[in-house]
Protein backbone atom coordinates (compact mmCIF):
# COMPACT_ATOMS: atom_id res chain seq x y z
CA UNK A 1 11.99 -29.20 0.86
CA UNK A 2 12.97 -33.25 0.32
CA UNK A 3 15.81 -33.57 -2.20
CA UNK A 4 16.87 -29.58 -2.44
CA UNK A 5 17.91 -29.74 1.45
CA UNK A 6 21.29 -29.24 0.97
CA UNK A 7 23.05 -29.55 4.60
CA UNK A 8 24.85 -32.50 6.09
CA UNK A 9 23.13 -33.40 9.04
CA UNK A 10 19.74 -31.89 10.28
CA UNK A 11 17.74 -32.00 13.61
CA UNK A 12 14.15 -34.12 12.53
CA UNK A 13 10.82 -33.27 13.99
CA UNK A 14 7.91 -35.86 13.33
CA UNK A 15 4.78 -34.82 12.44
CA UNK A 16 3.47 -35.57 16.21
CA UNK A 17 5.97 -33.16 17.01
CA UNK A 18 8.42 -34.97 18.78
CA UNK A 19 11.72 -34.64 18.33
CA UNK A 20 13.83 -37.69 16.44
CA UNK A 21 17.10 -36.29 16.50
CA UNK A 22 20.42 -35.51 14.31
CA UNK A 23 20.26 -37.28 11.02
CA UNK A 24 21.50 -37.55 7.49
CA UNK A 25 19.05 -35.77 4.93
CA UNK A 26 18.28 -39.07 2.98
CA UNK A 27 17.31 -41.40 6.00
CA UNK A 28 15.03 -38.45 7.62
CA UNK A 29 13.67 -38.22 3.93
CA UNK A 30 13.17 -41.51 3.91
CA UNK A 31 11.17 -41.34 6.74
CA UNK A 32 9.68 -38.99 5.38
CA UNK A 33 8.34 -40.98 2.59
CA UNK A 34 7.63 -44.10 4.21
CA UNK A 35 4.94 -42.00 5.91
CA UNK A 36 3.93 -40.30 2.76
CA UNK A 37 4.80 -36.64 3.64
CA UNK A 38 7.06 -34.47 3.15
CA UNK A 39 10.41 -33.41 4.72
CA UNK A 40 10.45 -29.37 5.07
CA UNK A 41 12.99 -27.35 6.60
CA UNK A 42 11.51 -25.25 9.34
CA UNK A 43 14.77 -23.25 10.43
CA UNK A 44 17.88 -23.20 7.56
CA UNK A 45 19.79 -20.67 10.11
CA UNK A 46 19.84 -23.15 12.98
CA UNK A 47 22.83 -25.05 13.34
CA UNK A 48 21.97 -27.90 12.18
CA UNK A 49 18.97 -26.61 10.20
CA UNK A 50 15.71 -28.16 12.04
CA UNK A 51 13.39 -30.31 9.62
CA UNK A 52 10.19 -31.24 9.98
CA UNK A 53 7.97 -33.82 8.54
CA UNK A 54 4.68 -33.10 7.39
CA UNK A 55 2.12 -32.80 4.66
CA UNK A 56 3.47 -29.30 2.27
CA UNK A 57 0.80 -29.14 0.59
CA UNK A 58 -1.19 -28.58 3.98
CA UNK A 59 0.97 -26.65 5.30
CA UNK A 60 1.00 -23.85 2.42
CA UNK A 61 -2.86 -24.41 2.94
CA UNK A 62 -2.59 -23.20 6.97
CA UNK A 63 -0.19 -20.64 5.96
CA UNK A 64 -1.56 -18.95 3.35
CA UNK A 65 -5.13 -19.32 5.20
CA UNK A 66 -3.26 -17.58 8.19
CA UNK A 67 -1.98 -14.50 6.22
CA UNK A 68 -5.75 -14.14 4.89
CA UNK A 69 -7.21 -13.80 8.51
CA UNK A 70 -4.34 -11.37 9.14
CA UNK A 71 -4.92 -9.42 6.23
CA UNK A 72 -8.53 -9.24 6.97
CA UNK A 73 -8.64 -8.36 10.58
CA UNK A 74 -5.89 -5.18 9.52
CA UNK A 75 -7.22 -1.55 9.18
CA UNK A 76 -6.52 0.67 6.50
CA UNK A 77 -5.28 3.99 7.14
CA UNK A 78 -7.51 6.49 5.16
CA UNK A 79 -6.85 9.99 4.88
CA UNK A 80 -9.87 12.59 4.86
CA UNK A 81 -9.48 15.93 3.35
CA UNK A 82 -10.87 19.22 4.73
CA UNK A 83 -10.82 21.96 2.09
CA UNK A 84 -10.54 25.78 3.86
CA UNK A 85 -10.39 29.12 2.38
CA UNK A 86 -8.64 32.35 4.23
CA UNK A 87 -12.16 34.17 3.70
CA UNK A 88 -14.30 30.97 5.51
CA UNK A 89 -17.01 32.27 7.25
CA UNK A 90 -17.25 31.75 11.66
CA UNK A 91 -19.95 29.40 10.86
CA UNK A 92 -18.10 27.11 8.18
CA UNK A 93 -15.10 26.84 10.37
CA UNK A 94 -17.12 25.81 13.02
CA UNK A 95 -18.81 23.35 10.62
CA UNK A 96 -15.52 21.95 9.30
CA UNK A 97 -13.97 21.95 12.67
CA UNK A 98 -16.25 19.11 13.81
CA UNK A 99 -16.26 17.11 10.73
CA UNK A 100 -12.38 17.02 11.39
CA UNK A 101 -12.87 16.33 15.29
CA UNK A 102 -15.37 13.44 13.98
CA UNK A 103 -12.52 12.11 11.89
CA UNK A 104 -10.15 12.23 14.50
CA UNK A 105 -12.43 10.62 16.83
CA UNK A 106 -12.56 7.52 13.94
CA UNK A 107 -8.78 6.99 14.10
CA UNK A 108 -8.69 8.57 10.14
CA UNK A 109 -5.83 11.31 9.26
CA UNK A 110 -7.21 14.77 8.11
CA UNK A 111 -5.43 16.41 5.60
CA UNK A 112 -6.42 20.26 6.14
CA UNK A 113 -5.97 22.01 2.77
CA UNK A 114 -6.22 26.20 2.80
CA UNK A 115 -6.77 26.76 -1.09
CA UNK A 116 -5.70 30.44 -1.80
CA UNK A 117 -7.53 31.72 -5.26
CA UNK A 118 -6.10 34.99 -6.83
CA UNK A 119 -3.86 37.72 -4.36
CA UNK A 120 -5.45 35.63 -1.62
CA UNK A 121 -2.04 34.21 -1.52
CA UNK A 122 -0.38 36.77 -0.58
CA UNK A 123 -1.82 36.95 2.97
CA UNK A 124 -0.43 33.43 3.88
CA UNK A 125 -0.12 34.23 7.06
CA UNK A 126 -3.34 34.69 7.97
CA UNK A 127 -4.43 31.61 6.10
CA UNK A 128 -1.67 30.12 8.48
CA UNK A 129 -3.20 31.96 11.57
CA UNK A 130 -6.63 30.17 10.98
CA UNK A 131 -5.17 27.13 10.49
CA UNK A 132 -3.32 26.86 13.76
CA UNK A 133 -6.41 27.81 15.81
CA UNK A 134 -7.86 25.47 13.86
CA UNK A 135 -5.05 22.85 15.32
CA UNK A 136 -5.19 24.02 18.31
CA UNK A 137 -9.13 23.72 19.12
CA UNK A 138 -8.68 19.57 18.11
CA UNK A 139 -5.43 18.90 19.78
CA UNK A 140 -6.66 16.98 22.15
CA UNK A 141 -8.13 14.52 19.44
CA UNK A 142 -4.76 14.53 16.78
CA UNK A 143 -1.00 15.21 16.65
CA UNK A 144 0.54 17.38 13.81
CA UNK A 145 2.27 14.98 11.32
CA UNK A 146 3.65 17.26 9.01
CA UNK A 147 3.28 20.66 9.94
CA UNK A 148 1.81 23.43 7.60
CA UNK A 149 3.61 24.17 4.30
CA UNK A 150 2.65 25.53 0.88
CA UNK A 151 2.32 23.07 -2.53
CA UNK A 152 1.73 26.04 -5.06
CA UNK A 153 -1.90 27.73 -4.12
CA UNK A 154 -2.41 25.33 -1.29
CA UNK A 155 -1.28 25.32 2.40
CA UNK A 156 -1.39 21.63 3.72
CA UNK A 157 -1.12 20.16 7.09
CA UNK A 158 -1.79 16.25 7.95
CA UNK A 159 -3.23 15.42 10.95
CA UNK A 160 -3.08 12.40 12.61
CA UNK A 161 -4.99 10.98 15.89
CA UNK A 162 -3.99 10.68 18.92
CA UNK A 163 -4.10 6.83 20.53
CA UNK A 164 -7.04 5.94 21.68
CA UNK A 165 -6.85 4.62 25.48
CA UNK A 166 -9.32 2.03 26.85
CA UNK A 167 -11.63 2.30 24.27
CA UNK A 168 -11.93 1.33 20.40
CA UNK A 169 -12.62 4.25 17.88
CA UNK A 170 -16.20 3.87 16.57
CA UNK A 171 -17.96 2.26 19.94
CA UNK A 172 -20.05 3.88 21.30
CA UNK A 173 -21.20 2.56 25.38
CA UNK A 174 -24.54 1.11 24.87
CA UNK A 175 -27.29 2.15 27.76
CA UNK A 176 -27.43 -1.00 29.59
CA UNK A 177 -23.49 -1.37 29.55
CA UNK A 178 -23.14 2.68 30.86
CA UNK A 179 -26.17 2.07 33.52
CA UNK A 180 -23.99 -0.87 34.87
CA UNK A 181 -20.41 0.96 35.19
């Protein structure tokens, strides 16, 4: 910016936009400063760098408003846990099986954890059993990201969904929108 543009000869942009041409850093500053703005350099890898005049202060103003919206309009990631035991119950898989479709469905990861208490862990592989039908009965909604595998007494497996096609996560078609599809 102004005096700490280093480079012998730049390429000037206005502040309409237009473009002035190949100049000498101190008459394109002084341009610069007979319109009371600054002189910026837009591209330093361009050869010669491109400068622009304009208003820096304004400019950090549109930028940094910019990277706000951005940051705003981004969507965390969050990552749901589902606790299991070898010994759950028909009922409470069924039960935990939809709250991890439901997650799914919501574009969250699901982190399945099989806690083994006492010799439980010694029948890993029927912990591993239920977690794979598990798996398997919401594949259709998520992808395995890291595939089952034992951190002391727990088996863990992340799941993460599937993309969604056509339709946002979370929207549901109202009545008068499905009645006139």
């Amino acid at each position: 910016m102004n005096e700490r543009i280093r480079a012998r000869e730049i390429r000037l942009i206005d502040e309409t936009g237009t473009q002035v041409g190949v100049l000498p850093p101190p008459q394109a500053l002084k341009m610069a400063r007979e319109r009371g703005l600054d002189l910026v350099e837009i591209s330093p890898t361009a050869d010669p760098p491109v400068c622009k005049i304009m208003d820096y202060g304004k400019y950090l103003y549109e930028l940094n408003k910019k990277m706000h919206e951005q940051r705003r309009h981004q969507k965390g990631t969050k990552i749901k846990e589902v606790k299991l035991r070898p010994r759950t119950d028909a009922h409470d898989f069924e039960f935990k099986k939809n709250h991890v479709a439901r997650f799914l469905e919501e574009g969250d990861k699901v982190r399945l954890v099989m806690m083994f208490r006492g010799r439980e862990v010694e029948h890993a592989n029927l912990a591993r059993r239920k977690l794979e039908r598990l798996i398997n009965e919401v594949s259709h909604l998520g992808n395995i990201e890291t595939p089952p595998m034992m951190e002391g007494r727990l088996m863990v497996v992340i799941l993460a969904p599937k993309p969604q096609t056509g339709k946002r996560p979370g929207r549901e078609a109202t009545p008068k929108e499905a009645a006139s599809a």
